[in-house]
Protein backbone atom coordinates (compact mmCIF):
# COMPACT_ATOMS: atom_id res chain seq x y z
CA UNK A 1 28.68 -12.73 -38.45
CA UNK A 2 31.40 -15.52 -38.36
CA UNK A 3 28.77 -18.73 -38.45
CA UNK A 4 27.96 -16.81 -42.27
CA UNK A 5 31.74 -15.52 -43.17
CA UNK A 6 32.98 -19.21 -42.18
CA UNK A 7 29.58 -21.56 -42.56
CA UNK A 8 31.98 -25.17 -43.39
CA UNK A 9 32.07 -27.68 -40.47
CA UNK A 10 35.53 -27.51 -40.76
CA UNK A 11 35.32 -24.00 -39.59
CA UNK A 12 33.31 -24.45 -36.49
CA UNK A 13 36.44 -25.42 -34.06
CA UNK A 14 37.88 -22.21 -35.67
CA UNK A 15 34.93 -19.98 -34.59
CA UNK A 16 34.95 -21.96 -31.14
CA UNK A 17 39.13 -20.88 -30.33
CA UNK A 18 38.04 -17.16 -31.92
CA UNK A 19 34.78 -17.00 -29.23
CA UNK A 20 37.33 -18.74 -26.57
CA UNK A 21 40.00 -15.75 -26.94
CA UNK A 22 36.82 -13.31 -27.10
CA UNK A 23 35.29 -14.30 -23.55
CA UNK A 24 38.16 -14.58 -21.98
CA UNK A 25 39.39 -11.54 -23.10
CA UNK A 26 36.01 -9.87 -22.17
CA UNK A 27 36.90 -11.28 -18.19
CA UNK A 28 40.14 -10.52 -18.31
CA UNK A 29 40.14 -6.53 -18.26
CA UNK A 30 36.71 -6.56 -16.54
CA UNK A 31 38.10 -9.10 -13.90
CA UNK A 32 41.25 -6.36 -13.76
CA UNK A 33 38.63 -3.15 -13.76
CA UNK A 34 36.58 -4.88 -10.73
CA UNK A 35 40.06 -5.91 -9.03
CA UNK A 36 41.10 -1.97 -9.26
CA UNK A 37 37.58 -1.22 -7.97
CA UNK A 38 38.09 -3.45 -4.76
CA UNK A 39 41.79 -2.52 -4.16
CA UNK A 40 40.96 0.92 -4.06
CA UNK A 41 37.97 0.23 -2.08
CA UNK A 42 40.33 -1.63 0.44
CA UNK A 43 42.95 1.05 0.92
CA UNK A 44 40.55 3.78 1.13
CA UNK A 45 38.36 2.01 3.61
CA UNK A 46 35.28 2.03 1.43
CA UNK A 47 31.64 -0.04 1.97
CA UNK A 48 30.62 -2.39 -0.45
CA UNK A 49 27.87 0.59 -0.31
CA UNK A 50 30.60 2.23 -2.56
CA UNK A 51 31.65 -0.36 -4.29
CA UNK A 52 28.64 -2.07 -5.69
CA UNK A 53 27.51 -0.26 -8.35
CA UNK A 54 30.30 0.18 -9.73
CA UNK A 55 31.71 -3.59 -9.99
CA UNK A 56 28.08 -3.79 -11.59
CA UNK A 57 28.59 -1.37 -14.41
CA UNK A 58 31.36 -4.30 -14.98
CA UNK A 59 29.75 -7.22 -14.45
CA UNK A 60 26.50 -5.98 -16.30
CA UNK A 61 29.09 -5.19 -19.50
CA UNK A 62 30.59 -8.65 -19.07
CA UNK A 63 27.12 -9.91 -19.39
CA UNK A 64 26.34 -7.46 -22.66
CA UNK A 65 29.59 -8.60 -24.62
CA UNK A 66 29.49 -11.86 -24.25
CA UNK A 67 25.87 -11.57 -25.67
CA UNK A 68 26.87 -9.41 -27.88
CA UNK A 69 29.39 -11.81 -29.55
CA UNK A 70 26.61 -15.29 -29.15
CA UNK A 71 24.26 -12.72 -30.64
CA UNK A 72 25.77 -11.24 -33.59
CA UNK A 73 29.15 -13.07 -33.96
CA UNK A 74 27.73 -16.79 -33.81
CA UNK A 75 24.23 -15.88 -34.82
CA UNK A 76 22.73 -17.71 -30.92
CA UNK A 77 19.76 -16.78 -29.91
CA UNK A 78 17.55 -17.57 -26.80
CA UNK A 79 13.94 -17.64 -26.87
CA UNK A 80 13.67 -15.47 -23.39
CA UNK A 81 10.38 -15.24 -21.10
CA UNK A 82 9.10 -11.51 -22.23
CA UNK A 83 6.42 -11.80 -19.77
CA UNK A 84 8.99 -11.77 -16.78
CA UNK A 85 8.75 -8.00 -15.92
CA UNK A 86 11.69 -5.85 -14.90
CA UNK A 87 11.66 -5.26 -10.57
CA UNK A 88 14.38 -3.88 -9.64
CA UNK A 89 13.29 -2.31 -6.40
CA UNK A 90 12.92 -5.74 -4.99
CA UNK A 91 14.98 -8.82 -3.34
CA UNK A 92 14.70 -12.11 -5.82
CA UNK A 93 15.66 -15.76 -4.95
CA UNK A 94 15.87 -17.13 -8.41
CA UNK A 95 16.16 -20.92 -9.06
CA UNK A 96 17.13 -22.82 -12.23
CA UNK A 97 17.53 -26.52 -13.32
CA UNK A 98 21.11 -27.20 -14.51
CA UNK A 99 22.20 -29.15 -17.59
CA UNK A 100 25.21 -27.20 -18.90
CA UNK A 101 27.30 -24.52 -18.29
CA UNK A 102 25.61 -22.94 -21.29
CA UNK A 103 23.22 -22.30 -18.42
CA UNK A 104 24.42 -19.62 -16.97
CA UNK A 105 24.75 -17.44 -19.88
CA UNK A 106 20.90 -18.07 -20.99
CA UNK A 107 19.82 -17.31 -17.33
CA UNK A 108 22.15 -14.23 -16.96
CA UNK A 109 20.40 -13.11 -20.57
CA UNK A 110 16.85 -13.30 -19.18
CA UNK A 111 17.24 -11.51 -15.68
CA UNK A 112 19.90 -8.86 -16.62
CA UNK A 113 18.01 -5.36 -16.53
CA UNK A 114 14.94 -7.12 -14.99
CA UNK A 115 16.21 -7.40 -11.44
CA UNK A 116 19.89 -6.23 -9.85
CA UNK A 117 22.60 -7.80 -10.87
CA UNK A 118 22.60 -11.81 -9.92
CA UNK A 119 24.90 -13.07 -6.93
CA UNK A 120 25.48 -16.99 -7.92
CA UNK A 121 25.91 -18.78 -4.55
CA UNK A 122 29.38 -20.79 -5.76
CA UNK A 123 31.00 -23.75 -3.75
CA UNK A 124 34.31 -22.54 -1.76
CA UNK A 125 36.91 -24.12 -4.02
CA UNK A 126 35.95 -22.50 -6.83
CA UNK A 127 37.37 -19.11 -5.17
CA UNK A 128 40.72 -20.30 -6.03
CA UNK A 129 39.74 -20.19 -9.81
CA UNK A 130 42.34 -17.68 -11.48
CA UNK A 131 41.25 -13.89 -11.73
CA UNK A 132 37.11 -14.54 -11.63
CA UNK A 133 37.31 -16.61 -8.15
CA UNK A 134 38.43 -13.51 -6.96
CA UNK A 135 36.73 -11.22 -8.83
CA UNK A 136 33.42 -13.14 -7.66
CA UNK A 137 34.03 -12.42 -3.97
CA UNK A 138 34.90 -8.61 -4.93
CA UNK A 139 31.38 -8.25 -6.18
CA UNK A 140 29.95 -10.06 -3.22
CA UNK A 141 28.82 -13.58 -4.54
CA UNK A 142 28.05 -16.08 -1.48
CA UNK A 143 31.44 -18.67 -1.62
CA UNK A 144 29.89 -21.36 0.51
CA UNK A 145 31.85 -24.01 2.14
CA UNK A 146 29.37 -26.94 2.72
CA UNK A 147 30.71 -29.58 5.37
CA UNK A 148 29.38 -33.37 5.29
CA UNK A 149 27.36 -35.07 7.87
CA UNK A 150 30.67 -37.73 8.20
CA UNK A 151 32.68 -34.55 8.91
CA UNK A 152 30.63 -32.89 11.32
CA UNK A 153 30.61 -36.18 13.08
CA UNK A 154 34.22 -35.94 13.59
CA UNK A 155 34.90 -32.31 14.04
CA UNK A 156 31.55 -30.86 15.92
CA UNK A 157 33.21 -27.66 16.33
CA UNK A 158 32.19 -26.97 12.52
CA UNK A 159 28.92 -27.05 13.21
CA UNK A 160 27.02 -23.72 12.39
CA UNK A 161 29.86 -22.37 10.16
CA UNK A 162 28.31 -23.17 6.94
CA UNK A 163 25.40 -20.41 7.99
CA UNK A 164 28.13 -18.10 9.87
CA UNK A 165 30.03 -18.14 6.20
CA UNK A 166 26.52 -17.35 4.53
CA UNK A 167 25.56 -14.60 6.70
CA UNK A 168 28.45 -12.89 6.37
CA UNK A 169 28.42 -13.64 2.71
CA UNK A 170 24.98 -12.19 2.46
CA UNK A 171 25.78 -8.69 4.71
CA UNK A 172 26.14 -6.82 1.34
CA UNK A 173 23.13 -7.88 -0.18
CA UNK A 174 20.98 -6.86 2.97
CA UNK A 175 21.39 -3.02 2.32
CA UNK A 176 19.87 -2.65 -0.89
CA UNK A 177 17.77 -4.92 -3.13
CA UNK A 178 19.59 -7.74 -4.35
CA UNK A 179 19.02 -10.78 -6.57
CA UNK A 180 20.66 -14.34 -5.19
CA UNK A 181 20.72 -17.18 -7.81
CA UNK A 182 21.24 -20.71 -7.07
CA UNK A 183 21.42 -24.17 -9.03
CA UNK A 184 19.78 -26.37 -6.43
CA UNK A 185 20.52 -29.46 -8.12
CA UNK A 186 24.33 -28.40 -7.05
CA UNK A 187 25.67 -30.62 -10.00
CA UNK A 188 24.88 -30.25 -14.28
CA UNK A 189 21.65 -33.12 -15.07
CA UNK A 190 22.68 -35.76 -16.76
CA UNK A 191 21.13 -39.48 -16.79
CA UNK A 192 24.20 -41.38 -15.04
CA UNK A 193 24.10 -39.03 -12.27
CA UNK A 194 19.86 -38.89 -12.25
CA UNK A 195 20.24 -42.64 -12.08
CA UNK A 196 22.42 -42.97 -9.09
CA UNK A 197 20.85 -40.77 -6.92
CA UNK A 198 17.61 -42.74 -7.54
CA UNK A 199 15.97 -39.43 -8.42
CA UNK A 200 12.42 -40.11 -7.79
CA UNK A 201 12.16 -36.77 -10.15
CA UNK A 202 11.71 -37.11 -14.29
CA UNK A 203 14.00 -34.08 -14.95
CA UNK A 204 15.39 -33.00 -12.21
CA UNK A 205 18.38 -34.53 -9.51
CA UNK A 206 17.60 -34.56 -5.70
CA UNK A 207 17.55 -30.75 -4.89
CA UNK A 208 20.17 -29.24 -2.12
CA UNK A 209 17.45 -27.32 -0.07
CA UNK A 210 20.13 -26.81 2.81
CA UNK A 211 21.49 -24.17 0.98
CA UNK A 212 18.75 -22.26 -0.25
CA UNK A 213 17.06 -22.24 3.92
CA UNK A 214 20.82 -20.89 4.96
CA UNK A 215 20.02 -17.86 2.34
CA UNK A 216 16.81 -17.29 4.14
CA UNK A 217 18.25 -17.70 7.49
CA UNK A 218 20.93 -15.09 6.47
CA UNK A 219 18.43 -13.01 4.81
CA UNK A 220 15.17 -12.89 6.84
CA UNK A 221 12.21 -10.90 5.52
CA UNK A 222 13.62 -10.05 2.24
CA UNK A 223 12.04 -12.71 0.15
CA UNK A 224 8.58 -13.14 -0.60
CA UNK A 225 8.70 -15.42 -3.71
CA UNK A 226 10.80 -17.37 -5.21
CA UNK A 227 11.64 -16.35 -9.18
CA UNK A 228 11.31 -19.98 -11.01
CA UNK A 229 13.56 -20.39 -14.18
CA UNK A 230 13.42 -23.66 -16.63
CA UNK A 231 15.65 -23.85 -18.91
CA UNK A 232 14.82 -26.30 -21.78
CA UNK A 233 17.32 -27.08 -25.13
CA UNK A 234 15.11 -28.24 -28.04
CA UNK A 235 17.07 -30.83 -29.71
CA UNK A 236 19.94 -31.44 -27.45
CA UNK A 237 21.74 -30.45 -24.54
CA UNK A 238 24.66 -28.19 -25.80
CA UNK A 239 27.61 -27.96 -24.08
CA UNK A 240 29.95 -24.57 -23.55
CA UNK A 241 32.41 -25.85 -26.73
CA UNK A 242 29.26 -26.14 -29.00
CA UNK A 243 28.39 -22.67 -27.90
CA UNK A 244 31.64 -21.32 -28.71
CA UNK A 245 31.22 -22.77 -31.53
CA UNK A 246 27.90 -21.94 -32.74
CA UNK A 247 26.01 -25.06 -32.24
CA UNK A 248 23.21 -23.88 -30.45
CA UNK A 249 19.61 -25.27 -31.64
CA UNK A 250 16.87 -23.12 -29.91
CA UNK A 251 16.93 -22.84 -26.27
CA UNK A 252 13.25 -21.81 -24.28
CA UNK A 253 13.44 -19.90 -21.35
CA UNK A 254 10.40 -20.42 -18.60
CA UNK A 255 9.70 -17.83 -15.89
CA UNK A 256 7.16 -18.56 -12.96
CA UNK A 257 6.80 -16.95 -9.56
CA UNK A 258 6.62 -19.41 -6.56
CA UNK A 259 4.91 -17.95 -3.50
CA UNK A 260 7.10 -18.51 -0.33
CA UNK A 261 4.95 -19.42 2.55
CA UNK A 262 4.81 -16.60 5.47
CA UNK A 263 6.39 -19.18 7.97
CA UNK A 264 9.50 -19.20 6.12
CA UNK A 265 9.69 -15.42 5.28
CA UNK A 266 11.06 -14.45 8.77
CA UNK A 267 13.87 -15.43 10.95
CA UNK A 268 14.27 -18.84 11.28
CA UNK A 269 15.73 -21.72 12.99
CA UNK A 270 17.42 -24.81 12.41
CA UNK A 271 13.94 -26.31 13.76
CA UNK A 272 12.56 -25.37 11.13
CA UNK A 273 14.34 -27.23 8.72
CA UNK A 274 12.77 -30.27 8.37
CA UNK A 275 9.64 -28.60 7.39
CA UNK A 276 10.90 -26.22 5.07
CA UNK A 277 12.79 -28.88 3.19
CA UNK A 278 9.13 -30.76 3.11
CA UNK A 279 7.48 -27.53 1.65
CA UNK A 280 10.73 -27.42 -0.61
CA UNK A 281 10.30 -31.12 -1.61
CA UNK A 282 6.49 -30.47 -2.89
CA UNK A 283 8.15 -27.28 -4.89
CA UNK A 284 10.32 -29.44 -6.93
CA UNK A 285 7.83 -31.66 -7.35
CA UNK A 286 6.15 -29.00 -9.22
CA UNK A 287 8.88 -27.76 -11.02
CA UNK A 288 9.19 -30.98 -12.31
CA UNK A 289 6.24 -31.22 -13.53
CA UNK A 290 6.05 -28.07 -15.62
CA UNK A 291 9.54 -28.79 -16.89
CA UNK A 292 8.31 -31.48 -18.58
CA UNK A 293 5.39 -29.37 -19.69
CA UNK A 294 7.94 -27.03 -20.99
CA UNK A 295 10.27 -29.29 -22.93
CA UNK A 296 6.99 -30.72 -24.67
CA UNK A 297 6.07 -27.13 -25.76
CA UNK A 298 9.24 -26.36 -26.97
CA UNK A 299 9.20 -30.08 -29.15
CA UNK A 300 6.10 -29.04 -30.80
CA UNK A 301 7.68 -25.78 -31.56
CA UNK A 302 10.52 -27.09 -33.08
CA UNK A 303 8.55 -30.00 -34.66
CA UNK A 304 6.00 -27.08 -36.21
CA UNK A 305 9.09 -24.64 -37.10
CA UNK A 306 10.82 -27.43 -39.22
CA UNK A 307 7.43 -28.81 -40.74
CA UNK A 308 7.23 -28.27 -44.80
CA UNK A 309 5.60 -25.22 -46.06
CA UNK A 310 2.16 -25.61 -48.20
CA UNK A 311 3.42 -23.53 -50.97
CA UNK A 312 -0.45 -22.45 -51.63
CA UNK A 313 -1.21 -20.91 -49.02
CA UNK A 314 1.60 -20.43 -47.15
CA UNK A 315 0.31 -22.78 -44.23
CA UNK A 316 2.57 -25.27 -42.09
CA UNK A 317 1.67 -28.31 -43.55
């Protein structure tokens, strides 16, 4: 692996522009094999029926190489949930804190070949995003357009086309089971930002519910739980250059399984927003808790991995 061919410091940034040309490679022809997928789709007047599984042969081998090369390459490994068991015959709402982009690549890790193939609900303007903007709406991933309460105020007429964009977002995922993945917090963690929203959370920013009740507007009756993911880096948060580069500490992966009240498993309506955001509130509120739960298990792993070994008996000291 390169971290042991190259193991100086001076190296690392090396290893980093070597993993840079390797991922980007790696979405380059699959972004072009998923373009020729929907172009052909488009002229031949295929369904996304069609379609689907085979962008997903693509996106699932996106998914392989890249942890194929943070693997055996750079020598990364994440401590995944074993106990979350593959169900693939079912619809999944999966939520995850957010720290780094490093996130997506541990949560991709721990739910590829346990459920289908993740659609990430991503904000509008990141469609214009060379190559995988576009290749992200081929394969059907939500681009949401979210309008504020000052515009809305002004232009009225834009009311209601945040869930008409979602709905018709989600019409490929209604056919066949489907997993939809979402970072709540709708911005990376970090203390400044925790701070200035007054987070009355220890871990977590002020959740975006809106978006997750315009999934299960758009989706009614295919949810029954929602799949819980904590994420928690043992020493420090890394970010996507220290991946690249190597510098990766160990990284815990939680899995829990939320029940999703009956009320909210139907169709609903916007009056039911207010109490689904106060159900969603008392959620968090949990979440938070066990994520600090979580990143004090993972210390006193780390803290027991690196303790001195009693060379008599072989014993952690």
């Amino acid at each position: 692996m390169l971290v042991k061919w190259l193991p100086w410091p001076w190296a690392k940034p090396f290893i980093g522009l070597l993993s840079l040309v390797f991922v980007n490679s790696n979405i380059l022809v699959c972004g072009i094999a998923i373009h020729a997928i929907g172009l052909f789709g488009w002229l031949t007047g295929k369904s996304s029926a069609w379609s689907r599984p085979k962008v997903d042969i693509w996106y699932r081998g996106w998914v392989r190489a890249c942890e194929w090369w943070f693997h055996r390459m750079l020598g990364v490994t994440w401590q995944l949930d074993e106990s979350f068991k593959p169900k693939a015959d079912q619809w999944h709402l999966i939520i995850a804190n957010h720290q780094t982009w490093v996130d997506a690549f541990v949560l991709l890790a721990q739910v590829q070949g346990r459920v289908p193939m993740p659609r990430i609900f991503m904000k509008d303007t990141l469609g214009w995003l060379p190559l995988v903007g576009s290749a992200t709406k081929i394969m059907g991933f939500p681009h949401v357009k979210r309008y504020s309460k000052a515009k809305l105020a002004r232009h009225p007429e834009l009311m209601g086309k945040d869930l008409a964009t979602t709905q018709k977002s989600c019409e490929s995922l209604m056919s066949s089971p489907s997993a939809v993945m979402s970072f709540v917090e709708g911005t990376r963690f970090t203390l400044a930002k925790h701070k200035a929203q007054q987070s009355p959370y220890e871990k977590l920013l002020r959740p975006k519910a809106g978006g997750i009740f315009m999934v299960l507007q758009a989706m009614p009756g295919k949810f029954t739980r929602i799949t819980d993911v904590n994420i928690v880096y043992g020493d420090k948060v890394v970010s996507y250059w220290d991946l690249l580069c190597g510098r990766v500490g160990p990284v815990q992966v939680r899995v829990r399984h939320v029940p999703l009240p009956v009320r909210f498993q139907g169709a609903l309506s916007e009056q039911d927003k207010s109490e689904f955001f106060e159900w969603f509130n008392g959620y968090w509120q949990g979440k938070d808790d066990s994520l600090v739960a979580d990143e004090a298990d993972c210390s006193i792993l780390e803290m027991n991995r690196n303790a001195p070994i009693n060379g008599e008996n072989g014993l952690q000291s």
